[in-house]
Protein backbone atom coordinates (compact mmCIF):
# COMPACT_ATOMS: atom_id res chain seq x y z
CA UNK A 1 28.61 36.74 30.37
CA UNK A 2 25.63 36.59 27.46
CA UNK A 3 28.57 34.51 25.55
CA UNK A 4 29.54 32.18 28.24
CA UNK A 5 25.59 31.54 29.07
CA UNK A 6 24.92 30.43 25.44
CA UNK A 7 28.13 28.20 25.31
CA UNK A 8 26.59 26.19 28.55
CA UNK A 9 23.31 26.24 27.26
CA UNK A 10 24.52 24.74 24.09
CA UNK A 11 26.57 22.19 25.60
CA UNK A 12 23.56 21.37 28.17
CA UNK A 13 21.63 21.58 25.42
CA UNK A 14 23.46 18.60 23.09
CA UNK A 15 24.28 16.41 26.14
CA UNK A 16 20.53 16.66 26.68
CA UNK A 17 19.54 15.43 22.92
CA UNK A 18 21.80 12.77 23.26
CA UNK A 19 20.63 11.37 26.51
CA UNK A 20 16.92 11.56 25.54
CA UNK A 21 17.07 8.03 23.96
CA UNK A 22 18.36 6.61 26.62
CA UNK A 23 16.09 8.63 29.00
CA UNK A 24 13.18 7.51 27.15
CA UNK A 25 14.64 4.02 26.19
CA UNK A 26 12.49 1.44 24.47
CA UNK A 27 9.65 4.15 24.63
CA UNK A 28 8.10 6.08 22.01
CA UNK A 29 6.12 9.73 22.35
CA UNK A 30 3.28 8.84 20.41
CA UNK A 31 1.90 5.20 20.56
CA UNK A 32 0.29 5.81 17.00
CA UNK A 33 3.56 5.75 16.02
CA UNK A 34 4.60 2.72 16.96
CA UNK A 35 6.37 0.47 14.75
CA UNK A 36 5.16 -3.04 13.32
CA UNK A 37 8.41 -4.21 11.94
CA UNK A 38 7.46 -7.86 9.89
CA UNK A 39 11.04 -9.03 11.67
CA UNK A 40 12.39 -9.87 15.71
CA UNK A 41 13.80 -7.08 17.12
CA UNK A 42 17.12 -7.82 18.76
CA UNK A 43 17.86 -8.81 22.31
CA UNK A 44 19.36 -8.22 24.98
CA UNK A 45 22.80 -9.83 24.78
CA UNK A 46 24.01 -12.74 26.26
CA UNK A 47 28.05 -12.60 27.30
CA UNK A 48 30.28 -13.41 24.61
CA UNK A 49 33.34 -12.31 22.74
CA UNK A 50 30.73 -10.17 20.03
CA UNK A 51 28.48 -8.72 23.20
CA UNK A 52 29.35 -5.03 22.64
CA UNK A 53 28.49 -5.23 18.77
CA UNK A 54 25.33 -7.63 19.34
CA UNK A 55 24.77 -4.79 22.38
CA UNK A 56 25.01 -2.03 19.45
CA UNK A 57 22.32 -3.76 17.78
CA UNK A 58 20.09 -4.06 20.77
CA UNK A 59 20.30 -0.23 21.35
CA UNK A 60 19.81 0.64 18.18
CA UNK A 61 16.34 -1.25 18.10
CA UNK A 62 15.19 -0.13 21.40
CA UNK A 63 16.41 3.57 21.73
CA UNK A 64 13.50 5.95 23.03
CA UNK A 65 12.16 8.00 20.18
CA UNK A 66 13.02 5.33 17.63
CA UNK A 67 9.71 5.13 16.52
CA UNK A 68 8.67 9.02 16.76
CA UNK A 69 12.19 9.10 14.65
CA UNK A 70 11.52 6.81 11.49
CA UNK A 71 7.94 7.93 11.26
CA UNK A 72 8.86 12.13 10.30
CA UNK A 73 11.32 10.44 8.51
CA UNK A 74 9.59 8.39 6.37
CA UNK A 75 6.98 11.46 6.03
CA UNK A 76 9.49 13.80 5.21
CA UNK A 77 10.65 11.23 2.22
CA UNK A 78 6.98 11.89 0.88
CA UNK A 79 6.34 15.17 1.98
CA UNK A 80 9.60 16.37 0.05
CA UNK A 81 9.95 13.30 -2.67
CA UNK A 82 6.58 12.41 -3.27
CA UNK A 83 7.63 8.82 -3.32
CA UNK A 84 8.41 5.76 -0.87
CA UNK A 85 11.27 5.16 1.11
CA UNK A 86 11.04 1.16 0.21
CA UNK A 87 12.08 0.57 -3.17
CA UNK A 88 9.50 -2.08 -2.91
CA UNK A 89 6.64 -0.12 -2.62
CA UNK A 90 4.98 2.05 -5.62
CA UNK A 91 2.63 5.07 -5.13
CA UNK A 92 -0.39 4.29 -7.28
CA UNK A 93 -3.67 6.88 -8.51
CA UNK A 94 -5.65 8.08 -5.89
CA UNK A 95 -2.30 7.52 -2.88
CA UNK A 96 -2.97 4.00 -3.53
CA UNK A 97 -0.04 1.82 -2.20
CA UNK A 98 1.25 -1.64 -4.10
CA UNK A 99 3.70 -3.56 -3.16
CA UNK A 100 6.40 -5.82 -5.23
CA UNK A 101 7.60 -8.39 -3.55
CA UNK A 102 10.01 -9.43 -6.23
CA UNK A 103 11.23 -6.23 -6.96
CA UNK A 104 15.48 -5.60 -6.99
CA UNK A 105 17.56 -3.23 -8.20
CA UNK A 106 18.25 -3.03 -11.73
CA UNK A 107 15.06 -5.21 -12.19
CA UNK A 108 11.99 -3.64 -13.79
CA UNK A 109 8.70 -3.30 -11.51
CA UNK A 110 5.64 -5.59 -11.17
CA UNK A 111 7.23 -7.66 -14.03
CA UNK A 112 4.89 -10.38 -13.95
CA UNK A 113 1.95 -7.90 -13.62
CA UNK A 114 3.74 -6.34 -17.07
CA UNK A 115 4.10 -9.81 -18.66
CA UNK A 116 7.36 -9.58 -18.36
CA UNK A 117 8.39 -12.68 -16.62
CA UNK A 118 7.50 -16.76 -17.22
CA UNK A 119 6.79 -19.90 -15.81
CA UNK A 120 9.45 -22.44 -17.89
CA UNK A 121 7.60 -25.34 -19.01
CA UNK A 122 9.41 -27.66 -16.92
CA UNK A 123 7.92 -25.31 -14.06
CA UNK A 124 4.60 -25.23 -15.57
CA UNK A 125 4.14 -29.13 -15.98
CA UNK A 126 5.70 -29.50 -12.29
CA UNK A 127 2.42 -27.61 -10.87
CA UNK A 128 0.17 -29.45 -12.86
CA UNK A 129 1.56 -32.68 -11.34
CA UNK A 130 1.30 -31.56 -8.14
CA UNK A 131 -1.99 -30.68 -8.03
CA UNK A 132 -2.96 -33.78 -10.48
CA UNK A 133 -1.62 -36.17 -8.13
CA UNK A 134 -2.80 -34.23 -4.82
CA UNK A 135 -6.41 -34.74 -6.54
CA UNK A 136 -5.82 -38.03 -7.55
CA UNK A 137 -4.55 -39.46 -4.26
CA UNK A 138 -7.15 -37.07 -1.99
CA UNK A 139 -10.08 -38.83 -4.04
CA UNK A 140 -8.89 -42.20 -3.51
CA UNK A 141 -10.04 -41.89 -0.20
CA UNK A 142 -13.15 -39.92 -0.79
CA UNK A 143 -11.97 -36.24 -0.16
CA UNK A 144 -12.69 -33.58 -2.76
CA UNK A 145 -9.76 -31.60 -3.69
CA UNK A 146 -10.04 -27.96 -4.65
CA UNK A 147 -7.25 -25.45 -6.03
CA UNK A 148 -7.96 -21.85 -5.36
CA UNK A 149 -5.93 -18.90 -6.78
CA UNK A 150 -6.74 -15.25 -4.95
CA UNK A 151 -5.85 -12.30 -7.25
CA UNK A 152 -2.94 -9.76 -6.42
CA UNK A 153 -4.21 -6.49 -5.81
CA UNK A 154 -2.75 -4.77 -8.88
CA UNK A 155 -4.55 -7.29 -10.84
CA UNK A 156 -7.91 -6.07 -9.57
CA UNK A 157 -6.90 -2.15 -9.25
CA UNK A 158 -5.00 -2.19 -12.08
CA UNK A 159 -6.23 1.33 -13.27
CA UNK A 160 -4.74 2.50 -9.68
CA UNK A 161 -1.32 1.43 -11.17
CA UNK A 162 0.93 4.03 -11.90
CA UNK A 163 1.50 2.03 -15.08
CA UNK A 164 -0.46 -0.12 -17.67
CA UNK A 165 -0.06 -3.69 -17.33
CA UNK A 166 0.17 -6.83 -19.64
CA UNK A 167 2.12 -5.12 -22.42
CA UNK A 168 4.83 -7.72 -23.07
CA UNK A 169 2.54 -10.99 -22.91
CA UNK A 170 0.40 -13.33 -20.36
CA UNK A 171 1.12 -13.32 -16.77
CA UNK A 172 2.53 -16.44 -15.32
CA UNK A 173 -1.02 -17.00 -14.04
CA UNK A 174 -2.76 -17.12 -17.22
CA UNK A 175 0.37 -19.37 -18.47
CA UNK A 176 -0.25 -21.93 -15.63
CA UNK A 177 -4.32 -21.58 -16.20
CA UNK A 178 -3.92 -22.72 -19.87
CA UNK A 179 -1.83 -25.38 -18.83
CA UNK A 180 -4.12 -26.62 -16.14
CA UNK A 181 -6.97 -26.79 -18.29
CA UNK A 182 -5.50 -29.79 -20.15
CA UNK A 183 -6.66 -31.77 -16.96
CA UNK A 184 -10.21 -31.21 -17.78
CA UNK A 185 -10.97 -32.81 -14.15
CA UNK A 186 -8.98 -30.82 -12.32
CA UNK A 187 -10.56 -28.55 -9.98
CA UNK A 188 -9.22 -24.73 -9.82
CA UNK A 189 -11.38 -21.57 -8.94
CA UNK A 190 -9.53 -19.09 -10.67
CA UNK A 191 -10.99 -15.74 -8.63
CA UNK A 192 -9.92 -12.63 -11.18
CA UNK A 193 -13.17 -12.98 -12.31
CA UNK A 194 -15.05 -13.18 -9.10
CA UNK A 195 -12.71 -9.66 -7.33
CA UNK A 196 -13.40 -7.48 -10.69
CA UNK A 197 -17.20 -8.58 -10.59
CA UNK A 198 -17.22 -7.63 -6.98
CA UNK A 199 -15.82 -4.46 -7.24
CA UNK A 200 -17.60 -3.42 -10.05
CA UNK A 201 -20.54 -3.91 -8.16
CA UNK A 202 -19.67 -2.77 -4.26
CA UNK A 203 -20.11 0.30 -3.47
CA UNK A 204 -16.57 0.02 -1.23
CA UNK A 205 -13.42 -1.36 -1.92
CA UNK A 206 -12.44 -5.15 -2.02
CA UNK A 207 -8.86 -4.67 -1.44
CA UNK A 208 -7.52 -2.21 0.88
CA UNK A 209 -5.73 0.82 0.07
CA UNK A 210 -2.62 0.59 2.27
CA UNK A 211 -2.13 -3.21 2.23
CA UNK A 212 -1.38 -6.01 -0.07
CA UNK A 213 -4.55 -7.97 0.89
CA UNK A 214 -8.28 -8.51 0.20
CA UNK A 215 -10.33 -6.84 2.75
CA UNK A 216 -13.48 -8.56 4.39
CA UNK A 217 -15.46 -7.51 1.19
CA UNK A 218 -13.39 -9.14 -1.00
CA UNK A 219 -12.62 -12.44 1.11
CA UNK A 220 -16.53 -12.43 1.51
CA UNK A 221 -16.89 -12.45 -2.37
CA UNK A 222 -13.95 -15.06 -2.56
CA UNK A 223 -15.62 -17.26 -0.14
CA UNK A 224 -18.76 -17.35 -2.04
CA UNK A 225 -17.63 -18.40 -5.20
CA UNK A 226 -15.94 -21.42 -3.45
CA UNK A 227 -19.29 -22.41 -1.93
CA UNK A 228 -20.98 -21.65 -4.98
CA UNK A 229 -18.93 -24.32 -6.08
CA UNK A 230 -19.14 -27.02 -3.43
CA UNK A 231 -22.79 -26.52 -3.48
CA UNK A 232 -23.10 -27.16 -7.07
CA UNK A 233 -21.14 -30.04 -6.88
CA UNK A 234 -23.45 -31.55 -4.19
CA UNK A 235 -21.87 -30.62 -0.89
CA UNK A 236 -24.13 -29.67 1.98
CA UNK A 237 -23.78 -25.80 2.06
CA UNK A 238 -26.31 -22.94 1.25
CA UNK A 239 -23.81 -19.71 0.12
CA UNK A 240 -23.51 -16.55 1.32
CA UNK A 241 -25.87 -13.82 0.08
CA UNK A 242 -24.58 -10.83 0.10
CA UNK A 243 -27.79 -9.10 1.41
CA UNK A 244 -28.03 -10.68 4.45
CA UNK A 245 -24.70 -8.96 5.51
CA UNK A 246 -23.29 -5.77 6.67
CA UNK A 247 -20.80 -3.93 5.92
CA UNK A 248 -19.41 -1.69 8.93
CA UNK A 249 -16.79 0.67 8.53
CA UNK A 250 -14.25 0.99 11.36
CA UNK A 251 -11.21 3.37 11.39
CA UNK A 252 -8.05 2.10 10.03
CA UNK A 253 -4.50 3.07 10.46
CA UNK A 254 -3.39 1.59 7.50
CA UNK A 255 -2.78 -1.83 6.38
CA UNK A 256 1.00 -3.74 6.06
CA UNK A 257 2.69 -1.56 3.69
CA UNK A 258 2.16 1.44 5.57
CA UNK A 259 2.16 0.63 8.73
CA UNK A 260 5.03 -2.39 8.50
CA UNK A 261 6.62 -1.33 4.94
CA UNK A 262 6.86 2.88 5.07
CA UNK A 263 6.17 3.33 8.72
CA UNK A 264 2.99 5.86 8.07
CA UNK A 265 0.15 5.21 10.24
CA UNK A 266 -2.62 7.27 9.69
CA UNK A 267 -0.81 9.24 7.03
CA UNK A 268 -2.82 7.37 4.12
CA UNK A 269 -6.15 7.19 3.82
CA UNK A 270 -7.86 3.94 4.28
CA UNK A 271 -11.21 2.09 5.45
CA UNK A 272 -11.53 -1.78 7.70
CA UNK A 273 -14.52 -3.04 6.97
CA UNK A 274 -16.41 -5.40 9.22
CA UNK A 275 -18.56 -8.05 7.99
CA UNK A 276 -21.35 -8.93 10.39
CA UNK A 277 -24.72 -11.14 9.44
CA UNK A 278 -27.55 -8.75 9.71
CA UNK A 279 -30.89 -10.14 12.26
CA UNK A 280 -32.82 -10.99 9.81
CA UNK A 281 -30.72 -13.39 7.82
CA UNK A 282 -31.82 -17.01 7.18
CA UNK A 283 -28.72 -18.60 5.94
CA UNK A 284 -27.98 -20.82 8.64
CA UNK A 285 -25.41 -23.75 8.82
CA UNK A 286 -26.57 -27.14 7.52
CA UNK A 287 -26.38 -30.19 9.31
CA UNK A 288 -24.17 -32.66 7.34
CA UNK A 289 -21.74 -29.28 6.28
CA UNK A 290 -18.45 -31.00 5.20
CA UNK A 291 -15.59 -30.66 7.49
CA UNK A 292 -12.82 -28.26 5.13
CA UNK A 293 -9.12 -28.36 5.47
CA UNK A 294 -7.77 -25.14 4.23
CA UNK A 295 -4.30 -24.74 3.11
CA UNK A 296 -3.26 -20.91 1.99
CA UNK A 297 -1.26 -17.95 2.53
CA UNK A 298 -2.40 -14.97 4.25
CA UNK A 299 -5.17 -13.73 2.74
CA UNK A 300 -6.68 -17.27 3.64
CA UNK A 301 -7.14 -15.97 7.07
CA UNK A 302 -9.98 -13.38 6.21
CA UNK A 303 -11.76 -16.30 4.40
CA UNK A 304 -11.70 -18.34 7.54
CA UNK A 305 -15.16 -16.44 9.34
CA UNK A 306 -16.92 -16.62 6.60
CA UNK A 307 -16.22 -20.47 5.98
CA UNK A 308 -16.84 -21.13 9.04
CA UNK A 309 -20.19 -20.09 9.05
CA UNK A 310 -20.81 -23.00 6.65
CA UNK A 311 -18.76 -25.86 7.09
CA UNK A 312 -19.32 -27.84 9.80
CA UNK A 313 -15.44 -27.45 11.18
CA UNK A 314 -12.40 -25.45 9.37
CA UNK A 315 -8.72 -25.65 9.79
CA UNK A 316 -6.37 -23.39 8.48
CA UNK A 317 -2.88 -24.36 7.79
CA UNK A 318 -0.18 -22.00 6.41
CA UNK A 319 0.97 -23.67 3.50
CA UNK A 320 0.76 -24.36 -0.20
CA UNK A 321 0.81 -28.00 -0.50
CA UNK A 322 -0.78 -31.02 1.39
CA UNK A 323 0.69 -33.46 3.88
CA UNK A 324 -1.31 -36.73 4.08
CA UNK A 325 -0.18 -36.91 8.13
CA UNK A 326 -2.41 -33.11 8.28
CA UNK A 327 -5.49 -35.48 7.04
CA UNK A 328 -4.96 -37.87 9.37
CA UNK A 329 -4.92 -35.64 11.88
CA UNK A 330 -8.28 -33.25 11.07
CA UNK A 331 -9.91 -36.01 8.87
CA UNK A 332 -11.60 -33.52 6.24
CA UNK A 333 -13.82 -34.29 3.74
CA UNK A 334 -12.82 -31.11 1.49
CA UNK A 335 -9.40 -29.99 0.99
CA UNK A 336 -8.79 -26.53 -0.41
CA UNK A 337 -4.89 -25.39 -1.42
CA UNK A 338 -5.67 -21.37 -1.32
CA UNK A 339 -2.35 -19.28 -3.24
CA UNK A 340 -1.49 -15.66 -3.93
CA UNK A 341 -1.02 -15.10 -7.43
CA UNK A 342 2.61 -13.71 -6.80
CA UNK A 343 3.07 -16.71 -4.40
CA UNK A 344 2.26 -19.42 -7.38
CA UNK A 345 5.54 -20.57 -7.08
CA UNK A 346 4.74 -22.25 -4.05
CA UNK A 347 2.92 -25.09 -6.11
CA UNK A 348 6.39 -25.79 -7.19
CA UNK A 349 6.49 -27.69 -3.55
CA UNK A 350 5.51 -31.36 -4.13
CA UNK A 351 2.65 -32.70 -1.59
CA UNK A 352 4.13 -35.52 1.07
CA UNK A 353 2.70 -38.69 2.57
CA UNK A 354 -0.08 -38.68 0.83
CA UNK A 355 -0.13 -42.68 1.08
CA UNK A 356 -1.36 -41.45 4.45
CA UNK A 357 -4.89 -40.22 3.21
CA UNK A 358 -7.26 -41.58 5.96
CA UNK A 359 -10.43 -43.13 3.90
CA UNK A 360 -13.17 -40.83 5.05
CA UNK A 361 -16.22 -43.22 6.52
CA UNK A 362 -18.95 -43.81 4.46
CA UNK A 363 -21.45 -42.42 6.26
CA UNK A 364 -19.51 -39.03 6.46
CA UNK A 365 -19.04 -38.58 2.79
CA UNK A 366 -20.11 -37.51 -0.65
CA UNK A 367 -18.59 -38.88 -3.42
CA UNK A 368 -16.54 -36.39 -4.78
């Protein structure tokens, strides 16, 4: 009887496993867990001759459990491994993450970070037309033109690294900065500088620990230098000083490569800072603040608070080059291109219409 008992109550047992993810479907048992894929889960099927395989797929990205599922396994990976799942991502001093976008098999890591890879000089000449003409063109009808380059994260953490960079040669940054200093006019706020001053004097970090971007802190320090700029160039804005904000720390599940990339919430250590101005602060917004047209990548979007509370109207478009039919549209009287330093490539992308460039009034202008 004992023998027959344990048969059922294995077979009850397996039918049970398997019908949890159904019973549970599209549900997980922990909402911490919950996944934030960077891609569209499928759905639901519409009929067709391929509806039971595109129905597979649909199951298989909705099954209850799915979640709880991929998160032990991606902590068993490091638990037992001590390293990633995603090939992608590198585990750095200190359980800092980094991530390589460009990364394949066969291909060594972070090979720009290493030196290891160039711009061709056909490449390198392309950008500086680009941004040449974008200038050219944006100050024929009285709108300054600024080029912006934010720092990768290894670049500022590089003793994080779990290897030494720059042995082989220049990065294809510091091959497209020598080449854009030929245009002696050209305007581009090269921020390396600016993220390794900032860190060396914050008592937090600039960059966060679990994701590929600049937190608040360091945005705040990025922004600063581009209105120390303006502002020394005669636009109508006062800065940001540093002592009239706060910085507030708020917990953090982690940032896009663990949450998105390994699926770890809360298994990393990591801080979100807040940047709030404190009472007492007397920066205020000027009257006659330019109006700023900001073209960037991601990490553009934790500059755009801090811009805002100097210009007198931002707007942020995702994007590395200009289209003259955008300045029709917001009429700005600053233009700023913002680009990763892994994304440079994207100044490969010519800039279009610019015969459109609306001629900025003259009683709304500075000369730039």
């Amino acid at each position: 009887m004992r023998h027959g008992a344990d048969r059922w109550a294995l077979i009850l047992g397996f039918f049970t496993l398997i019908a949890l993810p159904t019973v549970f479907f599209n549900r997980s048992f922990d909402d911490d867990r919950t996944l934030k894929e960077n891609r569209q889960l499928a759905e639901f099927p519409k009929p067709s001759l391929f509806f039971l395989q595109k129905m597979e797929r649909w199951y298989q990205d909705h099954f209850g459990g799915r979640s709880d599922l991929t998160y032990l396994g991606a902590r068993l990976q490091m638990t037992t491994l001590g390293f990633p799942a995603n090939r992608q991502v590198l585990l750095g001093q200190d359980r800092w993450l980094f991530y390589d976008q460009h990364y394949k098999p066969g291909k060594a890591y972070f090979a720009d970070y290493r030196g290891l890879e160039r711009f061709s000089e056909a490449q390198l000449d392309q950008i500086r037309n680009n941004l040449t003409q974008t200038q050219q063109a944006l100050a024929r009808c009285g709108v300054a033109f600024y080029a912006v380059v934010a720092p990768d994260k290894q670049t500022v953490y590089s003793d994080k690294m779990p290897f030494a960079p720059n042995t082989a040669g220049p990065t294809k940054l510091d091959q497209l900065m020598a080449t854009l200093r030929q245009v002696p006019d050209l305007r581009v706020l090269d921020l390396r500088p600016v993220l390794k001053q900032a860190r060396a004097i914050e008592a937090h970090d600039v960059y966060f620990q679990t994701d590929t971007h600049w937190n608040a802190l360091g945005a705040f320090h990025a922004v600063s230098a581009l209105l120390q700029t303006l502002s020394a160039q005669g636009w109508t804005v006062t800065g940001l000083k540093r002592q009239e904000w706060a910085a507030t720390p708020h917990p953090f599940a982690g940032g896009d490569i663990a949450v998105s990339m390994l699926s770890l919430p809360h298994y990393f250590a990591d801080t979100e800072w807040v940047m709030t101005p404190r009472p007492e602060a007397s920066a205020q917004k000027l009257a006659g603040a330019p109006r700023l047209l900001l073209y960037g990548d991601s990490f553009s979007e934790a500059m755009q608070p801090f811009l805002e509370a100097q210009m007198g109207h931002v707007t942020v478009i995702r994007r590395a080059h200009v289209d003259g039919q955008e300045l029709q549209l917001h009429q700005p009287q600053v233009v700023v291109v913002e680009v990763l330093e892994r994304l440079l490539t994207g100044w490969l992308s010519p800039p279009v219409n610019l015969s459109l460039c609306p001629k900025v009034a003259a009683d709304q202008k500075r000369a730039p």
